[in-house]
N, C-alpha and C. Protein backbone atom coordinates (compact mmCIF):
# COMPACT_ATOMS: atom_id res chain seq x y z
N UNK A 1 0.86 -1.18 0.00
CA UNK A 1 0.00 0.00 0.00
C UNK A 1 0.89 1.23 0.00
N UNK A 2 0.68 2.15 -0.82
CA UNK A 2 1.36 3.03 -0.74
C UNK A 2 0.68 4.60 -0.19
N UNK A 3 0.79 5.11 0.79
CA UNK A 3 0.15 6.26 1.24
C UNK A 3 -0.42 6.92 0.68
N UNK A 4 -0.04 7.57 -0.46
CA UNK A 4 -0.15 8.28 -1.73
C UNK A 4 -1.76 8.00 -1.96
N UNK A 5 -1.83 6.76 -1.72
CA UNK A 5 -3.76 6.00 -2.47
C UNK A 5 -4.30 6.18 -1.58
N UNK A 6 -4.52 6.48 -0.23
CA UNK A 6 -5.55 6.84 0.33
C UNK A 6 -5.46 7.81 1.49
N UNK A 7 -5.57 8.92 1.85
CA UNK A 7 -5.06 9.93 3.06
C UNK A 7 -6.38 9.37 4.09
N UNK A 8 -6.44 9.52 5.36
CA UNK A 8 -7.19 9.34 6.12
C UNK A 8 -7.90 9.90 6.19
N UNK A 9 -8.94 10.67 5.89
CA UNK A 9 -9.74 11.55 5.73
C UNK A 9 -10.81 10.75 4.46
N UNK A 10 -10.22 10.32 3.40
CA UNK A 10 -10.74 9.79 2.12
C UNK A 10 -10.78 8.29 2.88
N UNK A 11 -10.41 7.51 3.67
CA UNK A 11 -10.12 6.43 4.25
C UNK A 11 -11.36 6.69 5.23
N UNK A 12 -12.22 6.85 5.60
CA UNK A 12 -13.03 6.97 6.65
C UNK A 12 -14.46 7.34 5.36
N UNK A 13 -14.25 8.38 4.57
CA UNK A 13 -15.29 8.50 3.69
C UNK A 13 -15.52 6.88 3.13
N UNK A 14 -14.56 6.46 2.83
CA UNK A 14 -14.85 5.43 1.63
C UNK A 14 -15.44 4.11 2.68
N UNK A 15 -14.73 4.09 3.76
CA UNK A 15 -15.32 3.34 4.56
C UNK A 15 -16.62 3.02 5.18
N UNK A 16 -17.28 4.98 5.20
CA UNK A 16 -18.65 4.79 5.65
C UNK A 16 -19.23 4.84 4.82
N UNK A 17 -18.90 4.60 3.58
CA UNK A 17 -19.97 4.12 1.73
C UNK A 17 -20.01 2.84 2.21
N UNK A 18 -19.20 2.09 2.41
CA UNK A 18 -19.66 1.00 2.67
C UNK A 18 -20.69 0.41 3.90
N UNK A 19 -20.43 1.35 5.01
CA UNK A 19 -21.23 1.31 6.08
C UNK A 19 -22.74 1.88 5.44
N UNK A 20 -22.86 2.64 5.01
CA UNK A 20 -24.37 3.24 4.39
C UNK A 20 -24.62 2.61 3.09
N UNK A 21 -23.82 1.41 2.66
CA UNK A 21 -24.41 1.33 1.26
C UNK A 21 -25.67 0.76 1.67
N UNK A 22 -27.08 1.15 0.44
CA UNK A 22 -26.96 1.17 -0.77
C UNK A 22 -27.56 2.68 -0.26
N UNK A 23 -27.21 3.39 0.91
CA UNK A 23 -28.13 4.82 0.67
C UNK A 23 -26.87 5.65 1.19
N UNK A 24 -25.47 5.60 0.54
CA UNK A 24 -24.32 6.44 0.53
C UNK A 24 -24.37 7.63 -0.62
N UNK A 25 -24.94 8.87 0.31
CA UNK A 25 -24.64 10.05 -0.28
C UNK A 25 -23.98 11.00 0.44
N UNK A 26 -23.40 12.46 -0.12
CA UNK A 26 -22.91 13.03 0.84
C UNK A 26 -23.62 13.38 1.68
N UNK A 27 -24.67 14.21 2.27
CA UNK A 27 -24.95 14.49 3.71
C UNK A 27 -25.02 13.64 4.61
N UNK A 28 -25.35 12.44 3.72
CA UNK A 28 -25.59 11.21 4.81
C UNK A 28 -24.86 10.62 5.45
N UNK A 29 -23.37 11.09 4.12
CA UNK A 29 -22.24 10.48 5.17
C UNK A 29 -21.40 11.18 5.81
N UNK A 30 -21.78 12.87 5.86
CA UNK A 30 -21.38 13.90 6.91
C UNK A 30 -22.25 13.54 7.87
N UNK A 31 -23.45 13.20 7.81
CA UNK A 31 -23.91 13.20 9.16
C UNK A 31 -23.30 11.59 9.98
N UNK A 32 -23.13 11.21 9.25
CA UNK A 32 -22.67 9.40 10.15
C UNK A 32 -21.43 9.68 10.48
N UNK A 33 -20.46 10.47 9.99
CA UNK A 33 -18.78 11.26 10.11
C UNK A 33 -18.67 11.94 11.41
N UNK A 34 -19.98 12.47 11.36
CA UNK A 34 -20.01 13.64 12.62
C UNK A 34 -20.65 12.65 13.97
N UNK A 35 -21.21 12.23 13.81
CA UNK A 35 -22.14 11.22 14.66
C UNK A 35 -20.62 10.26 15.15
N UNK A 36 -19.45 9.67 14.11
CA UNK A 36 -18.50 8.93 14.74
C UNK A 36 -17.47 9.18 15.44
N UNK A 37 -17.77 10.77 14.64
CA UNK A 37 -16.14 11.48 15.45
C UNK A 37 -16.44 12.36 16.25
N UNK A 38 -17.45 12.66 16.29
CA UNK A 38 -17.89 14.26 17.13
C UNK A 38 -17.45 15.24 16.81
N UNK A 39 -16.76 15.49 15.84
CA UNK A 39 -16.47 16.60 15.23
C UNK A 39 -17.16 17.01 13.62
N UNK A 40 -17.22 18.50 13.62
CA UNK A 40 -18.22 18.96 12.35
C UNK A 40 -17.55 18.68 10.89
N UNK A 41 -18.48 17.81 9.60
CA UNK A 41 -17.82 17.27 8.93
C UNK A 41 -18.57 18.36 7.77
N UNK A 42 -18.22 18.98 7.26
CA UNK A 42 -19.12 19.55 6.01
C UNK A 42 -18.76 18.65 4.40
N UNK A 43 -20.64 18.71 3.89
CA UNK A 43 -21.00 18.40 3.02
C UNK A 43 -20.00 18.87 1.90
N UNK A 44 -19.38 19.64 1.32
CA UNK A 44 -18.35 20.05 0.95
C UNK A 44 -16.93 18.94 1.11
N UNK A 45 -16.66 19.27 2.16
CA UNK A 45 -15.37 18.41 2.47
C UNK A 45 -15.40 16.68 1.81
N UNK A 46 -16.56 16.51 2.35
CA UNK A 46 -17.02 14.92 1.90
C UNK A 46 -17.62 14.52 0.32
N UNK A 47 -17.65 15.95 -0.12
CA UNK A 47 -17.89 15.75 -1.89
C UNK A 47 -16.97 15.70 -2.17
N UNK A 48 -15.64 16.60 -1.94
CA UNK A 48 -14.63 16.71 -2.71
C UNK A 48 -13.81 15.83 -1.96
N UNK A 49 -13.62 14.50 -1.27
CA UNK A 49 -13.43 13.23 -0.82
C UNK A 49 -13.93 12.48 -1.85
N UNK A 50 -15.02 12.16 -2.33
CA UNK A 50 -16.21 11.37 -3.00
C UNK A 50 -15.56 11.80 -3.91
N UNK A 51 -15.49 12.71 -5.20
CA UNK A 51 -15.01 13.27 -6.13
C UNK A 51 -13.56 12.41 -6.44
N UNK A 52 -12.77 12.45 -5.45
CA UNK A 52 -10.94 12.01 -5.39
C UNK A 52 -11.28 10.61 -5.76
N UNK A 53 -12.32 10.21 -4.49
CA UNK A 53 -12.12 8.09 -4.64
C UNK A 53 -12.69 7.85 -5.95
N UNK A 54 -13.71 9.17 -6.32
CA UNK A 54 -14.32 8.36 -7.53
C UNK A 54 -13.37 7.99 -8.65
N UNK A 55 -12.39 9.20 -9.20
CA UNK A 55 -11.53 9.20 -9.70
C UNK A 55 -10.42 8.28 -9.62
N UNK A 56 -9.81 8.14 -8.45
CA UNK A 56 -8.96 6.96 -7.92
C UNK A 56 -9.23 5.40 -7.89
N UNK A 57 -10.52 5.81 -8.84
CA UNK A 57 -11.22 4.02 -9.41
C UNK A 57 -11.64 3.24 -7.81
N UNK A 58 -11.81 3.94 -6.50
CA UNK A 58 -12.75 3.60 -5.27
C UNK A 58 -14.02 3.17 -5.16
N UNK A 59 -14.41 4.13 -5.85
CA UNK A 59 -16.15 4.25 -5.66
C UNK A 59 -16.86 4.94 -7.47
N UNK A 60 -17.80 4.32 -7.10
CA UNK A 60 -18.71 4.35 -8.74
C UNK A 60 -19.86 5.00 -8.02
N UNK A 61 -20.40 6.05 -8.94
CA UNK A 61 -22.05 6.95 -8.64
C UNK A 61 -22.95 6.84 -9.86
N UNK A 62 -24.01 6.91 -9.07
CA UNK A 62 -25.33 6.56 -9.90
C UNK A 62 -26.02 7.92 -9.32
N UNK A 63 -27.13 8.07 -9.81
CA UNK A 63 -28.13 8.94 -9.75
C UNK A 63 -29.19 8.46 -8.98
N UNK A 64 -29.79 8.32 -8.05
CA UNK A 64 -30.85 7.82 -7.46
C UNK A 64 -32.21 8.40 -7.78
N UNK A 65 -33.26 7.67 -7.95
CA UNK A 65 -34.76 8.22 -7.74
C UNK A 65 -35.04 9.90 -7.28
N UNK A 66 -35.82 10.43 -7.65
CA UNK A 66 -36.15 11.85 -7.42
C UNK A 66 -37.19 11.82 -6.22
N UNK A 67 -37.24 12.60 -5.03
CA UNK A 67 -38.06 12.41 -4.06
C UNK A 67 -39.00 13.45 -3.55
N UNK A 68 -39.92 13.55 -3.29
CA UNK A 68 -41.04 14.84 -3.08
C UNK A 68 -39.76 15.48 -1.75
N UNK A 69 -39.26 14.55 -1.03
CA UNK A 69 -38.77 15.06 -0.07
C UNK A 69 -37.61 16.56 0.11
N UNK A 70 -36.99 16.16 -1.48
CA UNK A 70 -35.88 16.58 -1.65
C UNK A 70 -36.16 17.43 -3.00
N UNK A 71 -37.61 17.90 -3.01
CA UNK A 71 -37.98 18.72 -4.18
C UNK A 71 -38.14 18.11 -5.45
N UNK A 72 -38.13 17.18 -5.58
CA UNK A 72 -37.91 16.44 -6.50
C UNK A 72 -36.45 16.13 -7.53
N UNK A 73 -35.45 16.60 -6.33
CA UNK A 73 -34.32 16.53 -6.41
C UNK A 73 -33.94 14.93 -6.78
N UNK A 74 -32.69 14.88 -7.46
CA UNK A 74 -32.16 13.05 -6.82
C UNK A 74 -30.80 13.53 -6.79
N UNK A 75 -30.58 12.38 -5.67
CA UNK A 75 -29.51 12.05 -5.12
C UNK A 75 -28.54 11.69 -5.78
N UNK A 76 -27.28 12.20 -5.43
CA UNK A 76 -25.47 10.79 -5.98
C UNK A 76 -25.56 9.55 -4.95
N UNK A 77 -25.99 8.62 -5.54
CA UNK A 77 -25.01 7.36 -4.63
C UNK A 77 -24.15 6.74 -4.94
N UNK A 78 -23.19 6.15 -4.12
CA UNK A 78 -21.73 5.86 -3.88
C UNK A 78 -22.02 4.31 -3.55
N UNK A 79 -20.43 3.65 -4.37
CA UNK A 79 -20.66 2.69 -4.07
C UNK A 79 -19.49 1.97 -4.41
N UNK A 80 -18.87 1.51 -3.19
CA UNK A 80 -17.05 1.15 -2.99
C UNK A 80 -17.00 0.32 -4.38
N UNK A 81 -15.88 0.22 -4.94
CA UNK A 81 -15.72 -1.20 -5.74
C UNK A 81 -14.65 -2.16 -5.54
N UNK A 82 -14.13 -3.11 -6.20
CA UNK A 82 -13.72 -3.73 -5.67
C UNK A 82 -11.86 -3.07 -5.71
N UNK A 83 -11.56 -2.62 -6.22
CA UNK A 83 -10.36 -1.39 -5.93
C UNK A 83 -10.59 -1.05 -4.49
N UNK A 84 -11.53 -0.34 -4.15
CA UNK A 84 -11.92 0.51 -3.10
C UNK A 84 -11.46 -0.62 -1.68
N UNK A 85 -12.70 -1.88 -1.97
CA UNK A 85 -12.76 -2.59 -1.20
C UNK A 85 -11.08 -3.45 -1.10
N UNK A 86 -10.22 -3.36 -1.79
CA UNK A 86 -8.79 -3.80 -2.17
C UNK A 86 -8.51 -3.14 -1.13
N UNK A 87 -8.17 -1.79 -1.02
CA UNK A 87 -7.62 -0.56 -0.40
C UNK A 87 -7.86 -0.60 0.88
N UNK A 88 -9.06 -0.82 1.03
CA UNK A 88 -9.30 -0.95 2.39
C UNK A 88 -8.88 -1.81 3.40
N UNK A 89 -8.95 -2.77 2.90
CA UNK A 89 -8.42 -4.43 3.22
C UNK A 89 -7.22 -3.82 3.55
N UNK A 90 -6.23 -3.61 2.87
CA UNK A 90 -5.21 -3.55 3.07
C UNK A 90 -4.41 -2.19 3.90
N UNK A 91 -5.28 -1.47 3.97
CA UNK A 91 -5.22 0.05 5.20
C UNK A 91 -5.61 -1.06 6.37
N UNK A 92 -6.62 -1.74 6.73
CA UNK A 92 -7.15 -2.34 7.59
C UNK A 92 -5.90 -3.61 8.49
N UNK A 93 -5.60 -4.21 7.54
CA UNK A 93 -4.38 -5.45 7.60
C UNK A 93 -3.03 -4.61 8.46
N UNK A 94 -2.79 -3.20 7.41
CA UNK A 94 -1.44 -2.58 8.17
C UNK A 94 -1.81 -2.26 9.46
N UNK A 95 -3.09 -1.49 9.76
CA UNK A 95 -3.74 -0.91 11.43
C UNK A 95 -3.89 -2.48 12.16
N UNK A 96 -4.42 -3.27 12.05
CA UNK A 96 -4.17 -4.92 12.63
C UNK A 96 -3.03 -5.01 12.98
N UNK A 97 -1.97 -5.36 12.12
CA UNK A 97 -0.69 -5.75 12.44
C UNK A 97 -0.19 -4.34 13.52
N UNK A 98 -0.11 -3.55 13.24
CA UNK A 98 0.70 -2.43 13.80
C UNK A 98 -0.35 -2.66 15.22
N UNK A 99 -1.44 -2.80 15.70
CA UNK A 99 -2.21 -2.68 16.96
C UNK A 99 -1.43 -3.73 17.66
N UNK A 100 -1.72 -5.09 16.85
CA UNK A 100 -1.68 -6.54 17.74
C UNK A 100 0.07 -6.33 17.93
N UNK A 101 0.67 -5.05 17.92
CA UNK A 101 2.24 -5.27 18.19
C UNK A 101 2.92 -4.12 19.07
N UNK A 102 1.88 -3.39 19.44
CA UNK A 102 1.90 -2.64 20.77
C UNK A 102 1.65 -2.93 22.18
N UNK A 103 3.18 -2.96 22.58
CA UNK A 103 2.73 -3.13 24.06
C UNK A 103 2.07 -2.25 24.69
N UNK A 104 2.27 -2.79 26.38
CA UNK A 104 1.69 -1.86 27.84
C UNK A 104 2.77 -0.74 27.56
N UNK A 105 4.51 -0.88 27.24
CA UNK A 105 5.16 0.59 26.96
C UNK A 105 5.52 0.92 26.22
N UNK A 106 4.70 0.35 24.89
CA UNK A 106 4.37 1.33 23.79
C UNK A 106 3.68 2.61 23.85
N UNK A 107 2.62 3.21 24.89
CA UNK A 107 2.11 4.21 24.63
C UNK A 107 1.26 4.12 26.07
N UNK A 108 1.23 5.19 26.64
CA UNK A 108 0.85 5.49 27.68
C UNK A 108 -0.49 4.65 27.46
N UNK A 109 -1.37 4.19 29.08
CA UNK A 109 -2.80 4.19 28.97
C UNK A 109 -3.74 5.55 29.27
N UNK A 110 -4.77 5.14 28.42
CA UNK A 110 -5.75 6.21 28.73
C UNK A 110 -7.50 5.50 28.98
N UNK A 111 -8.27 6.36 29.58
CA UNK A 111 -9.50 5.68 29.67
C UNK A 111 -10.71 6.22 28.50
N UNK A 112 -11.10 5.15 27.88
CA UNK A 112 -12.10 5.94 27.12
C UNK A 112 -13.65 5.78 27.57
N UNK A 113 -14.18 6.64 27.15
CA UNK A 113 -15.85 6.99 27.99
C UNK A 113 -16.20 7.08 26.63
């Protein structure tokens, strides 16, 4: 894996397409971003994320149904592919190995709430 293919920021987007597929759009996945991290994720930030993976052969978009809800707007949905799902695997495999090889004085403890 080379860093270069995925920054962490685009690594968490592409991740929660897969957590929201088949209803991965952007607000939906600023609001699940903000809901995981507690911090404010703008719709913006997470298009032009979506935009990069799409390009970077990650994720494929479709047009979804038009909804009274949304003015009769439709939606982008997102949807990892198997590149994407490659990438991940293997961001996932390096954070595994590197966890299961930290000791007690590797890094201070802390308590989480």
């Amino acid at each position: 894996m080379r860093r270069s293919d995925l920054g962490e920021f685009e690594e968490i987007v592409l991740l929660t397409v897969a957590v929201l597929n088949p209803a991965a759009y952007s607000v939906m996945i600023a609001e699940e971003l903000e809901q995981q991290t507690g911090k404010t994720v703008t719709t913006g930030a997470v298009h032009s994320a979506l935009q990069r993976l799409e390009k970077k052969g990650f994720l494929t978009s479709e047009m979804g149904e038009a909804t009274a809800a949304r003015g009769g707007r439709r939606k982008r949905l997102f949807t990892v592919t198997v590149a994407g799902s490659k990438i991940l695997h293997e961001v996932k495999a390096v954070r595994d190995n590197l966890w299961s090889r930290v000791t007690p004085q590797g890094m201070p403890q802390i308590n989480i709430s």
